[in-house]
C-alpha atoms as a PDB file:
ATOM      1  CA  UNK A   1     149.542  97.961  14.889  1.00  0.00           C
ATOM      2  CA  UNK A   2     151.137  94.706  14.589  1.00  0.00           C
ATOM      3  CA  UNK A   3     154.881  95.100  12.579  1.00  0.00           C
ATOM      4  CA  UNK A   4     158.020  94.073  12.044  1.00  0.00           C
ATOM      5  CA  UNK A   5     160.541  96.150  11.488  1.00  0.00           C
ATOM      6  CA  UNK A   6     164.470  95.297   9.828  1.00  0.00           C
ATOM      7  CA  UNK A   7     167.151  97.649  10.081  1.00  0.00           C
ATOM      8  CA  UNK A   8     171.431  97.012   9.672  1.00  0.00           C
ATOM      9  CA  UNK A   9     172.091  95.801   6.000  1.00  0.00           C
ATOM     10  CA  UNK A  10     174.489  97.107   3.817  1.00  0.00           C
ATOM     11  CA  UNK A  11     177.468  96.323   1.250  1.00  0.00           C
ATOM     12  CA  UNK A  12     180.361  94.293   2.865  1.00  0.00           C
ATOM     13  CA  UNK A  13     183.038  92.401   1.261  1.00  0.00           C
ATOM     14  CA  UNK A  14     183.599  88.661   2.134  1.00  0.00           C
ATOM     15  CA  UNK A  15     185.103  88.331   5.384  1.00  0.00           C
ATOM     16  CA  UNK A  16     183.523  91.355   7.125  1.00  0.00           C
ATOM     17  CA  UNK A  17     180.801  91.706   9.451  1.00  0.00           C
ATOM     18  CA  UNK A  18     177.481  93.363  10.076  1.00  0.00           C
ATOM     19  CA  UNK A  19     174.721  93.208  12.646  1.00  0.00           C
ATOM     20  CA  UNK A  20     170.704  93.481  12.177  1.00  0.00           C
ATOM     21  CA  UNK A  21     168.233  94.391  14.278  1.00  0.00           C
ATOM     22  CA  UNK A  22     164.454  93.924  14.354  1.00  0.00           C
ATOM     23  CA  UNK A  23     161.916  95.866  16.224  1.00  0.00           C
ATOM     24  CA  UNK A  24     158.691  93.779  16.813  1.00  0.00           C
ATOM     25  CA  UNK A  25     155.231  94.767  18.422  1.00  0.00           C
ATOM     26  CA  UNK A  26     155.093  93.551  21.833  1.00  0.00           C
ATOM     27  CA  UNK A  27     152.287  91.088  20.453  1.00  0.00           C
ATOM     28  CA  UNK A  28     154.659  89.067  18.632  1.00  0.00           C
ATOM     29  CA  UNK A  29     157.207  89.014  21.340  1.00  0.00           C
ATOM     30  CA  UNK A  30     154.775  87.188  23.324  1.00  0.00           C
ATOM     31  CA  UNK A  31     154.031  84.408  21.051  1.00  0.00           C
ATOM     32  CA  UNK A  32     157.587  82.997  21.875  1.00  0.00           C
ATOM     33  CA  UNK A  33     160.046  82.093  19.892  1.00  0.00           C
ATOM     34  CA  UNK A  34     161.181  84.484  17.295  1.00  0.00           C
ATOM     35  CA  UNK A  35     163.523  83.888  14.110  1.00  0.00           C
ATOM     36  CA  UNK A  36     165.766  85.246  11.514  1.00  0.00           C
ATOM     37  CA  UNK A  37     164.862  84.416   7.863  1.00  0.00           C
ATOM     38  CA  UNK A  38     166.299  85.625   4.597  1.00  0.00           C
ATOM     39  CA  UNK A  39     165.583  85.448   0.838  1.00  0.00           C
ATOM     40  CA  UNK A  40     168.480  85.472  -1.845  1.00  0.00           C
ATOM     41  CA  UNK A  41     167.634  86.715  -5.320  1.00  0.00           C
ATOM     42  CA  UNK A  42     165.455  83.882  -7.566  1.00  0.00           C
ATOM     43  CA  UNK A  43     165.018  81.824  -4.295  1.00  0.00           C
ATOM     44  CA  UNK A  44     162.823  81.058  -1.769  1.00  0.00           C
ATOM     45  CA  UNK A  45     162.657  82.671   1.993  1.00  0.00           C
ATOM     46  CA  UNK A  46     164.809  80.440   3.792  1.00  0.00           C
ATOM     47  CA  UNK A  47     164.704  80.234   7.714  1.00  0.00           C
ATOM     48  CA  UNK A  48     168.213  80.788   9.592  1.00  0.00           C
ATOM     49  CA  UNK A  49     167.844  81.367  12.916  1.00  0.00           C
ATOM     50  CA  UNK A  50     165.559  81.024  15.860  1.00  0.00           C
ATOM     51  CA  UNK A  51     165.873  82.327  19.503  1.00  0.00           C
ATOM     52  CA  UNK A  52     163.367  81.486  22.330  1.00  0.00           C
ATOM     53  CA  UNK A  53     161.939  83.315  25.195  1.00  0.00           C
ATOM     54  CA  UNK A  54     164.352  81.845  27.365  1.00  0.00           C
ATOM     55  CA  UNK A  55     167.296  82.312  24.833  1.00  0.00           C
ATOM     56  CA  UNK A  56     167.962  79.027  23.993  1.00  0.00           C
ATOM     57  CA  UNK A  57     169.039  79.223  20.137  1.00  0.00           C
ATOM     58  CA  UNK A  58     169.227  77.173  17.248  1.00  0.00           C
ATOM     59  CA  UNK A  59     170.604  77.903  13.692  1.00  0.00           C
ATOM     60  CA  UNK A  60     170.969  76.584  10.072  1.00  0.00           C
ATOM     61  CA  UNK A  61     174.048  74.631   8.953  1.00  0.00           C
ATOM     62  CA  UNK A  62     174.626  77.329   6.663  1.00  0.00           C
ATOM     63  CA  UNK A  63     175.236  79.938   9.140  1.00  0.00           C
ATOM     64  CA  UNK A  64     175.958  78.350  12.347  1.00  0.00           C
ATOM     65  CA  UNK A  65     179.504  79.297  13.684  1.00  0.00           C
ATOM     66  CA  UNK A  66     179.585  83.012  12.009  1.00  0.00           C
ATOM     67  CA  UNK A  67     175.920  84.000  13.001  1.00  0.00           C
ATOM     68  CA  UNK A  68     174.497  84.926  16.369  1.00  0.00           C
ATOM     69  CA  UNK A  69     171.019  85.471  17.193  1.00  0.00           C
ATOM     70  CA  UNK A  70     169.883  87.611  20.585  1.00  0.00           C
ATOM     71  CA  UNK A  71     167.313  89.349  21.654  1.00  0.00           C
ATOM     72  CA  UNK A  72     166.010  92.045  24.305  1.00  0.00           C
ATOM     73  CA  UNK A  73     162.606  91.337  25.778  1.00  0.00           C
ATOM     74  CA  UNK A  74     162.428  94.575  27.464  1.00  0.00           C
ATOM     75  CA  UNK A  75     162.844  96.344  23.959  1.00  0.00           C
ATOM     76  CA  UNK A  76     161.419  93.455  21.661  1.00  0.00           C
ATOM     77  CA  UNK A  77     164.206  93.933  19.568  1.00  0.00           C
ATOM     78  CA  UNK A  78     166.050  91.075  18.212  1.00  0.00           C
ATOM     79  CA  UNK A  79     169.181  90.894  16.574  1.00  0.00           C
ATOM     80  CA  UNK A  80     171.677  89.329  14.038  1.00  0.00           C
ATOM     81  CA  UNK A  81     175.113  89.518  14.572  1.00  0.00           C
ATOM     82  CA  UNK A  82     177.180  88.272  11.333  1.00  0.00           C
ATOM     83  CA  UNK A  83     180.627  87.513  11.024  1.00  0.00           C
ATOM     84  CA  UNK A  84     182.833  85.712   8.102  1.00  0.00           C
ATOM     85  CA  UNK A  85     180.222  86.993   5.669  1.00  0.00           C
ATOM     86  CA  UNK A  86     180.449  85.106   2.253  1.00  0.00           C
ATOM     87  CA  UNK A  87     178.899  86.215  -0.887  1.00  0.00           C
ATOM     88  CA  UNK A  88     176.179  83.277  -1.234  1.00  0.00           C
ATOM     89  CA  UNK A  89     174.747  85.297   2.244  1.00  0.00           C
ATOM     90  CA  UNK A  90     173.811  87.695  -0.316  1.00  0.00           C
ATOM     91  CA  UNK A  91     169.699  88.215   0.644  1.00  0.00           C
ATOM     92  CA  UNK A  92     167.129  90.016   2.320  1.00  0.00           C
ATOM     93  CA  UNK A  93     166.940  89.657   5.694  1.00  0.00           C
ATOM     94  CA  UNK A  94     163.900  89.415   7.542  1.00  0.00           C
ATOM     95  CA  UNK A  95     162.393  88.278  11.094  1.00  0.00           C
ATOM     96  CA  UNK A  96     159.158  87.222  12.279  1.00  0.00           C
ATOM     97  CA  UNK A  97     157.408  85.033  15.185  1.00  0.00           C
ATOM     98  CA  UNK A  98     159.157  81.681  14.514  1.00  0.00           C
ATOM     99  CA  UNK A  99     155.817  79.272  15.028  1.00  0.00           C
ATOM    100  CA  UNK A 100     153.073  82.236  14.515  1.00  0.00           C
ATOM    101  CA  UNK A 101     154.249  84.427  12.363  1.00  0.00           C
ATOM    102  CA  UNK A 102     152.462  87.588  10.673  1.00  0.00           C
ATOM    103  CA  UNK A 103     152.942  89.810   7.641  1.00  0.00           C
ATOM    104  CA  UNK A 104     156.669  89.820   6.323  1.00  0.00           C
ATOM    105  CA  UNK A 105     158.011  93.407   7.283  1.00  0.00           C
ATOM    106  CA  UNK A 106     159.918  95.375   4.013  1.00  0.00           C
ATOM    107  CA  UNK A 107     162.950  92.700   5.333  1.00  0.00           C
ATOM    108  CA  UNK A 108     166.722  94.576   5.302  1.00  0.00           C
ATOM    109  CA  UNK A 109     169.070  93.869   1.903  1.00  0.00           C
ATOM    110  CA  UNK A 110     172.574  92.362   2.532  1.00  0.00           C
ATOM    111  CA  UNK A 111     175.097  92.370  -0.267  1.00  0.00           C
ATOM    112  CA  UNK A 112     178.373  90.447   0.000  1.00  0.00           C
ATOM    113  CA  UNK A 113     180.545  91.007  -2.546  1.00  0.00           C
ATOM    114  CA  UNK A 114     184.305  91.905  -3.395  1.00  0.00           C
END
């Protein structure tokens, strides 16, 4: 079965860090290019980041600097590493094929907040 799977959210204060991972079906590994996405309350699913096959990367001004994508193709796991979190990164985070993606997995929350 085709999924996606978040994991690695949690309460931080502003400042701190945390680090998500995804677990992916070996299907959607192979269709390239996979990305990081996230939806903050009363707003629509945003993209953030995007990592290729090859590992080139490429992120939203929003996030670029304190967020690094990665990912294992041996595991199809990607992850999220987040640093200098600020409270507007307040949002579910989820990941999916960036050009062909599928159904949105249950996504992982992240709150930011002193």
């Amino acid at each position: 079965q085709v999924q996606l799977v978040e994991s690695g959210g949690g309460s931080v204060q502003p400042g701190q860090s945390l680090r998500l991972s995804c677990a992916a079906s070996g299907s959607i590994f192979r269709r390239g290019s996979m990305g990081w996405y996230r939806q903050a309350p009363g707003k629509q699913r945003e993209w953030i980041a995007t990592i290729s096959s090859g590992g080139m990367t490429n992120y939203a001004d929003s996030v670029k600097g304190r967020f690094t994508i990665s990912r294992d193709n041996d595991k199809n796991m990607i992850d999220l590493q987040m640093n200098s979190l600020k409270p507007e990164d307040t949002a579910v985070y989820y990941c999916n094929s960036r050009y062909y993606p599928i159904a949105w997995g249950q996504g992982t929350q992240v709150t930011v907040s002193s």
